[in-house]
PDB file of N, CA and C in Angstrom:
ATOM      1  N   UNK A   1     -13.899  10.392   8.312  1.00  0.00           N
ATOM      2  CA  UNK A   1     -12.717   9.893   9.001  1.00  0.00           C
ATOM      3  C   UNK A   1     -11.983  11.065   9.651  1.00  0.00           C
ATOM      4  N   UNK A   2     -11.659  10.790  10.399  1.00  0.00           N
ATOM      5  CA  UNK A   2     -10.088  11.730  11.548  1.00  0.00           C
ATOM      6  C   UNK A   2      -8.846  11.394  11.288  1.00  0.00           C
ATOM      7  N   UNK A   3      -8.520  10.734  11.331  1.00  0.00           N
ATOM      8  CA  UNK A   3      -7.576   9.856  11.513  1.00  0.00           C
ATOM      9  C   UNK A   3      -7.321   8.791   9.967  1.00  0.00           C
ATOM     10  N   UNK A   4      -5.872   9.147   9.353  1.00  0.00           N
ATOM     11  CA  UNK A   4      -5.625   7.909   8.187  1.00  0.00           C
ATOM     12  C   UNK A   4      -4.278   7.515   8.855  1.00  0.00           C
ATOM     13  N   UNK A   5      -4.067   5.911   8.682  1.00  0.00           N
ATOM     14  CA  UNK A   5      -3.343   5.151   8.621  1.00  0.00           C
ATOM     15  C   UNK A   5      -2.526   4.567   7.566  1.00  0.00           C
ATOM     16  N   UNK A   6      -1.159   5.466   7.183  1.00  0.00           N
ATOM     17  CA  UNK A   6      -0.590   4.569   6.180  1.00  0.00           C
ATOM     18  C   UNK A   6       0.708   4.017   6.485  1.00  0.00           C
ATOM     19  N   UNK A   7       1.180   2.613   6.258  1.00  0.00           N
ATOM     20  CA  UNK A   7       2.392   2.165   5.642  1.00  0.00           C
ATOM     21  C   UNK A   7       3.887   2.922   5.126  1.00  0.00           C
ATOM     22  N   UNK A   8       4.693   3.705   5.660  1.00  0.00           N
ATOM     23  CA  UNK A   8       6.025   3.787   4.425  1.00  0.00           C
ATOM     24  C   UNK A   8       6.878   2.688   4.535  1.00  0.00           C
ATOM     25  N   UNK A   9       7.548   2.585   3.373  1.00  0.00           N
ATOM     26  CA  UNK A   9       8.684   2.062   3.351  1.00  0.00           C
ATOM     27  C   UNK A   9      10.290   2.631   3.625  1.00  0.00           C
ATOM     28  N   UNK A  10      10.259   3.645   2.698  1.00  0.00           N
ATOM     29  CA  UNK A  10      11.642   4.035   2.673  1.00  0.00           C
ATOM     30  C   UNK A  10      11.486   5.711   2.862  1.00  0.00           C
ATOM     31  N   UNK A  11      12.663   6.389   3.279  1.00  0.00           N
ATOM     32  CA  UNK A  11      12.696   7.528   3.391  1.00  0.00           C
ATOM     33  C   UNK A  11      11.921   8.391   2.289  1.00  0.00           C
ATOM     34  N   UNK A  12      12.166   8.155   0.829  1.00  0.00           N
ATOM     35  CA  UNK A  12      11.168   8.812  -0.158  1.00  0.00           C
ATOM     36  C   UNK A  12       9.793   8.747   0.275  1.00  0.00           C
ATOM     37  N   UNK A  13       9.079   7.803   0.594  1.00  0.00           N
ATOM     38  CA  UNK A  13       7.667   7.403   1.354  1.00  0.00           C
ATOM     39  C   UNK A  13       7.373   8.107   1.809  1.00  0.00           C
ATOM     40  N   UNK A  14       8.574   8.479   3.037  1.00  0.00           N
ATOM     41  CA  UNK A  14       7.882   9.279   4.092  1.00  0.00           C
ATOM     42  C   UNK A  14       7.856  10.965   3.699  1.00  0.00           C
ATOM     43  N   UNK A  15       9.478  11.076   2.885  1.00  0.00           N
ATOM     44  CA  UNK A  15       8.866  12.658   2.673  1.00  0.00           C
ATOM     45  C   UNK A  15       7.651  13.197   2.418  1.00  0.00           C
ATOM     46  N   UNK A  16       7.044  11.812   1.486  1.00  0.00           N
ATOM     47  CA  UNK A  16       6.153  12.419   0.565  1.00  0.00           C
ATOM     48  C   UNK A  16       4.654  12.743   1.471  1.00  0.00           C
ATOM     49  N   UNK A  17       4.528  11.620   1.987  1.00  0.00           N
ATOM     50  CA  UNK A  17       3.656  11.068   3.430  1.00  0.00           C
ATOM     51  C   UNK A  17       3.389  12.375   4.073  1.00  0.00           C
ATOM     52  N   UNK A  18       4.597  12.896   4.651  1.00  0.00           N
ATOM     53  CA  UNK A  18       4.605  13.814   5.505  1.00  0.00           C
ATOM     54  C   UNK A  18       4.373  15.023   4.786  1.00  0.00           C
ATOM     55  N   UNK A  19       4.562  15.368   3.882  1.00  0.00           N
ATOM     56  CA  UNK A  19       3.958  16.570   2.708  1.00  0.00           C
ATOM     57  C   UNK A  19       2.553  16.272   3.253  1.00  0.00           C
ATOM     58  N   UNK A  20       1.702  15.155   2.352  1.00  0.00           N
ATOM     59  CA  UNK A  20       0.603  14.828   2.273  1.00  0.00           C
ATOM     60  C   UNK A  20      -0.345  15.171   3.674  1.00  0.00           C
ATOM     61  N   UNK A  21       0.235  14.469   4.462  1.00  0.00           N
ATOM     62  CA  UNK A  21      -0.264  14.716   6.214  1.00  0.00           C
ATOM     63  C   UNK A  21      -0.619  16.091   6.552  1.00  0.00           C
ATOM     64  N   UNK A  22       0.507  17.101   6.265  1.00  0.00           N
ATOM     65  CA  UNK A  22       0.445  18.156   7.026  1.00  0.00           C
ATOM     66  C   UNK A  22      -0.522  19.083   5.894  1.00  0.00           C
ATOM     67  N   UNK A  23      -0.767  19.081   4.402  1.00  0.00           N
ATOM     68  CA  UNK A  23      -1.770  19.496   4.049  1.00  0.00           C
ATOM     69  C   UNK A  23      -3.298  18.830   4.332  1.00  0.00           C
ATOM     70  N   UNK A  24      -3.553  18.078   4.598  1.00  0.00           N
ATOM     71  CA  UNK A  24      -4.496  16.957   5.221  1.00  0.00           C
ATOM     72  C   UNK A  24      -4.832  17.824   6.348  1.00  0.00           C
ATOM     73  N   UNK A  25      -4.345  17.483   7.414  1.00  0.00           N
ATOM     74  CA  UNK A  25      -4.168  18.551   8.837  1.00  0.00           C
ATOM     75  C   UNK A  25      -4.660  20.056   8.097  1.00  0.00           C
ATOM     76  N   UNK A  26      -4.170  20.515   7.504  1.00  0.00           N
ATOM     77  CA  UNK A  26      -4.525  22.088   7.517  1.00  0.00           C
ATOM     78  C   UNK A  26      -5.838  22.500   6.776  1.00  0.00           C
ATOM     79  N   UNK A  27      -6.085  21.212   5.598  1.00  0.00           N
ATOM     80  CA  UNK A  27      -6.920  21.329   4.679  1.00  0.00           C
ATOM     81  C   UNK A  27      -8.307  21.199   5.373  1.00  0.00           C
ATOM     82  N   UNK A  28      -8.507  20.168   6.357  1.00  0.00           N
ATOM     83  CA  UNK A  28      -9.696  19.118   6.599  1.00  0.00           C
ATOM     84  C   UNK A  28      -9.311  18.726   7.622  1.00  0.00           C
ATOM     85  N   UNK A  29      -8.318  19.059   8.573  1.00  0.00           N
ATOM     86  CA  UNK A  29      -8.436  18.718  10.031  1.00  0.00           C
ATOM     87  C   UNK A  29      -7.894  17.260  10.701  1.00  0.00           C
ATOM     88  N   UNK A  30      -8.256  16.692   9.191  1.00  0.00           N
ATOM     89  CA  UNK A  30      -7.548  15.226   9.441  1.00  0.00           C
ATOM     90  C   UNK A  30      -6.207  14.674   9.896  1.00  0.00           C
ATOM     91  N   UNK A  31      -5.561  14.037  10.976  1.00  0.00           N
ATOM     92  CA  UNK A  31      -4.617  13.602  11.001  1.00  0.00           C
ATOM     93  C   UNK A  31      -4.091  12.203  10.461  1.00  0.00           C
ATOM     94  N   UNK A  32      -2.801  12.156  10.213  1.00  0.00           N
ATOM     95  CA  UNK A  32      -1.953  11.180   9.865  1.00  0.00           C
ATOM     96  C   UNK A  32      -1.058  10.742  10.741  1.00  0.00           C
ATOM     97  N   UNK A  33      -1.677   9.115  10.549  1.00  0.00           N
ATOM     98  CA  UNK A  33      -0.332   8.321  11.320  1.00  0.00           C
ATOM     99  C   UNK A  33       0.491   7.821  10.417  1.00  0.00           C
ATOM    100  N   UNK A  34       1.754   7.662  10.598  1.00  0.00           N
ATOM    101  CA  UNK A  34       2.702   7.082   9.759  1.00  0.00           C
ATOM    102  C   UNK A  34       3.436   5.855  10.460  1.00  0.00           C
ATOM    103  N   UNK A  35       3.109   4.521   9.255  1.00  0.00           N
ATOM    104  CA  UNK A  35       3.806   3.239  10.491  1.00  0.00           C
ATOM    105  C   UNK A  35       4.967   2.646   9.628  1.00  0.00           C
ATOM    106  N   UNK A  36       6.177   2.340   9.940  1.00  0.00           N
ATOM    107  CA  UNK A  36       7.072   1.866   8.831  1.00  0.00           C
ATOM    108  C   UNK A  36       6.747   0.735   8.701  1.00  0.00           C
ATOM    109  N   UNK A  37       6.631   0.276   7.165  1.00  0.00           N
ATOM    110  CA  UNK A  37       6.464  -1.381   7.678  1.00  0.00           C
ATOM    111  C   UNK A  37       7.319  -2.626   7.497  1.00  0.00           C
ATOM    112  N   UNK A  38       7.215  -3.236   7.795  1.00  0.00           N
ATOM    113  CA  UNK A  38       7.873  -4.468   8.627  1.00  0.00           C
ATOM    114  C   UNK A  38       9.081  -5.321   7.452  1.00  0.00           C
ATOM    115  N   UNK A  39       9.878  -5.078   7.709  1.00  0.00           N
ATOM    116  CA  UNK A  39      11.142  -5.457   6.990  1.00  0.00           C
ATOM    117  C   UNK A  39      10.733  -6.793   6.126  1.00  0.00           C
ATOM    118  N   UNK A  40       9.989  -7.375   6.017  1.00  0.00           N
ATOM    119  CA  UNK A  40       9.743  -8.123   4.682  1.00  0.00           C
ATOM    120  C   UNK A  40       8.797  -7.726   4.393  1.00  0.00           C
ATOM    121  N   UNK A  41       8.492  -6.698   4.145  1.00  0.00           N
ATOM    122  CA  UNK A  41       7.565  -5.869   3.495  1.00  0.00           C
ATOM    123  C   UNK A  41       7.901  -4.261   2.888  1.00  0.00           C
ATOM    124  N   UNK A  42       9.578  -4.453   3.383  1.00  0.00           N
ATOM    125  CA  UNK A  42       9.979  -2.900   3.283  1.00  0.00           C
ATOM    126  C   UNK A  42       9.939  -2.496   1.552  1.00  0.00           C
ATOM    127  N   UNK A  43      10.669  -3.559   0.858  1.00  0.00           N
ATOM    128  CA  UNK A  43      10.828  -3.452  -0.166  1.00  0.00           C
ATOM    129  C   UNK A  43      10.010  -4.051  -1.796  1.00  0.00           C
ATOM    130  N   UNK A  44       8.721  -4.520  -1.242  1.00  0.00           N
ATOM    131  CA  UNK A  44       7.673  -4.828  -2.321  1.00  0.00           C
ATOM    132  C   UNK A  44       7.066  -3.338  -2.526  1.00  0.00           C
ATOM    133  N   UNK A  45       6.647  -3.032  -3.902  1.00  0.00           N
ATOM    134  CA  UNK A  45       5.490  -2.474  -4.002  1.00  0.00           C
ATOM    135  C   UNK A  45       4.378  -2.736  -4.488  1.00  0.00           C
ATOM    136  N   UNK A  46       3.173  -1.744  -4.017  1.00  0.00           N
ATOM    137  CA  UNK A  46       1.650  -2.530  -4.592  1.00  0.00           C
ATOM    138  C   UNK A  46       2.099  -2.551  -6.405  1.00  0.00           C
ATOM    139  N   UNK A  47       2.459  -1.699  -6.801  1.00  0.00           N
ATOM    140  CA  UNK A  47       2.727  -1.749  -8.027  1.00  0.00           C
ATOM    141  C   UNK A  47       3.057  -2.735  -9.008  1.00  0.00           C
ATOM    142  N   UNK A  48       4.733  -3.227  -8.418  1.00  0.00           N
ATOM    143  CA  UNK A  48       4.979  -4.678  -8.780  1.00  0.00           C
ATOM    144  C   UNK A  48       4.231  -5.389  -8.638  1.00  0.00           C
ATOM    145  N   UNK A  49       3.363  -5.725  -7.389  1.00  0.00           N
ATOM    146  CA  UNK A  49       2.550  -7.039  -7.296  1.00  0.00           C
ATOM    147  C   UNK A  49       1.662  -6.848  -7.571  1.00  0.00           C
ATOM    148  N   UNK A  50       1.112  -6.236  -8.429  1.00  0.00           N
ATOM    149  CA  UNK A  50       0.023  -6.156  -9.509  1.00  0.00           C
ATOM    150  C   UNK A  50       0.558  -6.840 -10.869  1.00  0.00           C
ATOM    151  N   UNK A  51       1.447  -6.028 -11.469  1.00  0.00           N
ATOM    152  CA  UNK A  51       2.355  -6.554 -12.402  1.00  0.00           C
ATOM    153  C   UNK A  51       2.539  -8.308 -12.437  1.00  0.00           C
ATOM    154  N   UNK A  52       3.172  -7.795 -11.402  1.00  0.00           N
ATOM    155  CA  UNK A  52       3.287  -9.798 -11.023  1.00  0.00           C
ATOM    156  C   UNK A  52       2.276 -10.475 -10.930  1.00  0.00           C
ATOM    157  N   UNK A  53       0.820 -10.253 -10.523  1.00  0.00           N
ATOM    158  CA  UNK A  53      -0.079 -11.143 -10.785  1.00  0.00           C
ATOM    159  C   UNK A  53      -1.029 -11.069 -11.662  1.00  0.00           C
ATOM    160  N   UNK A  54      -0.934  -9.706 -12.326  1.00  0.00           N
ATOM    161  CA  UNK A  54      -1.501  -9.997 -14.121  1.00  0.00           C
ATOM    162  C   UNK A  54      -0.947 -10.491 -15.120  1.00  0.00           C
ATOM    163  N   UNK A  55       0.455 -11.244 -14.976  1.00  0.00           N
ATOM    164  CA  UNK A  55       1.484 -11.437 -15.445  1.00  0.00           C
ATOM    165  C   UNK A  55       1.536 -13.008 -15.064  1.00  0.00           C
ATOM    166  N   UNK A  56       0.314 -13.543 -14.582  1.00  0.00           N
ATOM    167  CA  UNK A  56       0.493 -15.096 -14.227  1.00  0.00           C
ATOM    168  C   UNK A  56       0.877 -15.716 -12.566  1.00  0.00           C
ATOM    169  N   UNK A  57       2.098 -14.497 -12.179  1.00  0.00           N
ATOM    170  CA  UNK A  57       2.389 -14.733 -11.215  1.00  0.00           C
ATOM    171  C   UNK A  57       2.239 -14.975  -9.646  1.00  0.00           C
ATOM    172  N   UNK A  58       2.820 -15.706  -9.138  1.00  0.00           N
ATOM    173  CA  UNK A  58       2.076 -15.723  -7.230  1.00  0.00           C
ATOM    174  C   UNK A  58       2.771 -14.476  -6.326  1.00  0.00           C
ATOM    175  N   UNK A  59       2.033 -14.039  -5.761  1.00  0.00           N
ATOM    176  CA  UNK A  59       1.969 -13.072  -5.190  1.00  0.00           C
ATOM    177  C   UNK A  59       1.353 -12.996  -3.198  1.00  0.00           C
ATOM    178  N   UNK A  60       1.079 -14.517  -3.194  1.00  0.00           N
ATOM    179  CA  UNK A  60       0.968 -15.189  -2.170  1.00  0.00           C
ATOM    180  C   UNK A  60       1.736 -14.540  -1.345  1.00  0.00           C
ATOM    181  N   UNK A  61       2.562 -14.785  -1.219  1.00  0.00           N
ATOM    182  CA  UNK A  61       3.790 -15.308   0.003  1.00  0.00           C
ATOM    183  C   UNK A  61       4.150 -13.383   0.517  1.00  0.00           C
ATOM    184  N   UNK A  62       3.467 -12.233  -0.191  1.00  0.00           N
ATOM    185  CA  UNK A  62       3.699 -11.002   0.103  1.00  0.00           C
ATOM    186  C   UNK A  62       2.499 -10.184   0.450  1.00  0.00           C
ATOM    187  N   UNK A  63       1.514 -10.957   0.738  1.00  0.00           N
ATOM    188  CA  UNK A  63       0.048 -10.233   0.914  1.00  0.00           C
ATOM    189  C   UNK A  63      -0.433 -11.482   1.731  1.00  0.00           C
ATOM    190  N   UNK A  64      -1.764 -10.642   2.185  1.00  0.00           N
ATOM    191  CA  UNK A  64      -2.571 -11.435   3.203  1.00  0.00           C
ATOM    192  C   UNK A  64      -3.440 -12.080   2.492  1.00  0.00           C
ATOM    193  N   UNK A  65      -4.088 -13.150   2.791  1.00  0.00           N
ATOM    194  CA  UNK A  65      -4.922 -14.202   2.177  1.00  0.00           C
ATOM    195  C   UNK A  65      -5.933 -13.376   1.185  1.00  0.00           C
ATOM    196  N   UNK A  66      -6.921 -12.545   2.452  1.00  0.00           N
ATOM    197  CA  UNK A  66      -7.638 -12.053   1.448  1.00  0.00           C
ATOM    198  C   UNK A  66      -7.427 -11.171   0.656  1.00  0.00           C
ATOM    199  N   UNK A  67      -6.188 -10.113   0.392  1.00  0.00           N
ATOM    200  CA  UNK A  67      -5.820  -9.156  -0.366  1.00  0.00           C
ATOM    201  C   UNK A  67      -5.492 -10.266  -1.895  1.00  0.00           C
ATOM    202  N   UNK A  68      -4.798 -11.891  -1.245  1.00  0.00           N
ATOM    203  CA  UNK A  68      -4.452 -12.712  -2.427  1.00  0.00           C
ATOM    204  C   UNK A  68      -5.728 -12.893  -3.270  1.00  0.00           C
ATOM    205  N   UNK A  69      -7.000 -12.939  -2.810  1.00  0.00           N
ATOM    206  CA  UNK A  69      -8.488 -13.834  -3.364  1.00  0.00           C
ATOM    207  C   UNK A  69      -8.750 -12.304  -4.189  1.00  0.00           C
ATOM    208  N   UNK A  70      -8.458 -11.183  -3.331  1.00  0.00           N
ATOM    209  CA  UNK A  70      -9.593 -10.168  -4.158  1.00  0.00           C
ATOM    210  C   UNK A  70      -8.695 -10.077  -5.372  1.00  0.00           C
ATOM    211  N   UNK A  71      -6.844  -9.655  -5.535  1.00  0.00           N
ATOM    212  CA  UNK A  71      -6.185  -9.718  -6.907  1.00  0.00           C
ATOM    213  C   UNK A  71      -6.705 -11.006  -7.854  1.00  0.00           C
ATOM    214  N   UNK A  72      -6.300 -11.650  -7.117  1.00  0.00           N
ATOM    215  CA  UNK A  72      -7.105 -12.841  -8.758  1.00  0.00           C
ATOM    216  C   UNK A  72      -8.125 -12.931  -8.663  1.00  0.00           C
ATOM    217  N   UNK A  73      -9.465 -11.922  -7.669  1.00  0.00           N
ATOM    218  CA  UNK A  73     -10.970 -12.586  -8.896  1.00  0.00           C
ATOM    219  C   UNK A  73     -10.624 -11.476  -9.673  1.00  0.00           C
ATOM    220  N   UNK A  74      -9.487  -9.963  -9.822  1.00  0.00           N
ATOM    221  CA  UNK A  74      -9.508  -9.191 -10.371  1.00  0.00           C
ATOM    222  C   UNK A  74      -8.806  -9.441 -11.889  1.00  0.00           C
ATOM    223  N   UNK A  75      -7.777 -10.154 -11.526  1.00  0.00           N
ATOM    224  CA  UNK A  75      -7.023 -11.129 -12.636  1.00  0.00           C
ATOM    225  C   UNK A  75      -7.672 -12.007 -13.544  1.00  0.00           C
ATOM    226  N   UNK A  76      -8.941 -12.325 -12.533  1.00  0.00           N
ATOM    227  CA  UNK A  76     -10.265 -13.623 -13.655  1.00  0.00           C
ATOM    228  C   UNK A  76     -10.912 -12.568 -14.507  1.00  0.00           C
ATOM    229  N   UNK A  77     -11.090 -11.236 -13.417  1.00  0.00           N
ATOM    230  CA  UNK A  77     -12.404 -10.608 -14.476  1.00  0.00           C
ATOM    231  C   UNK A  77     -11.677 -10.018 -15.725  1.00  0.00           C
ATOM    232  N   UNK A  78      -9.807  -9.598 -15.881  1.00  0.00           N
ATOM    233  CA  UNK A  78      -9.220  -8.885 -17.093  1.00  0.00           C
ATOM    234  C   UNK A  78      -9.297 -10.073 -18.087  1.00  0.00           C
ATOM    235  N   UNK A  79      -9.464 -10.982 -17.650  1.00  0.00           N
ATOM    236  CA  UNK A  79      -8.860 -12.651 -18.848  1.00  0.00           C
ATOM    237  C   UNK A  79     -10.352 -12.628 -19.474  1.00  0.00           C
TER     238      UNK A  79
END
């Protein structure tokens, strides 16, 4: 790869992002794009919605269809 594509949310994100990037760049040549993302999405993390759906919960309505199918066959295979 050349080129990574990530997501921040909030200013902490990006400091960290931008740490990450510019050793990336110096290390291996690779660049970083940084995209903020989209205000109902600013404030979930993958974290929680893991939590939340090993925990029983829907997690639908904050992820894309198939990101929803791959967490619960992952949720079938811990049960």
């Amino acid at each position: 790869a050349s080129v990574i594509v990530k997501g921040v949310r909030f200013g902490s994100d990006f400091d960290y992002e931008l740490q990450m990037s510019q050793l990336n760049r110096e290390l291996s040549g690779i660049e970083t794009i940084l995209l903020p993302a989209g205000r109902e999405f600013g404030t979930v993390s993958s974290s929680l919605l893991r939590e939340v759906a090993f925990l029983g919960g829907d997690i639908a309505t904050f992820v894309t269809p198939a990101v929803n199918e791959a967490v619960l066959a992952k949720v079938a295979d811990r049960r």
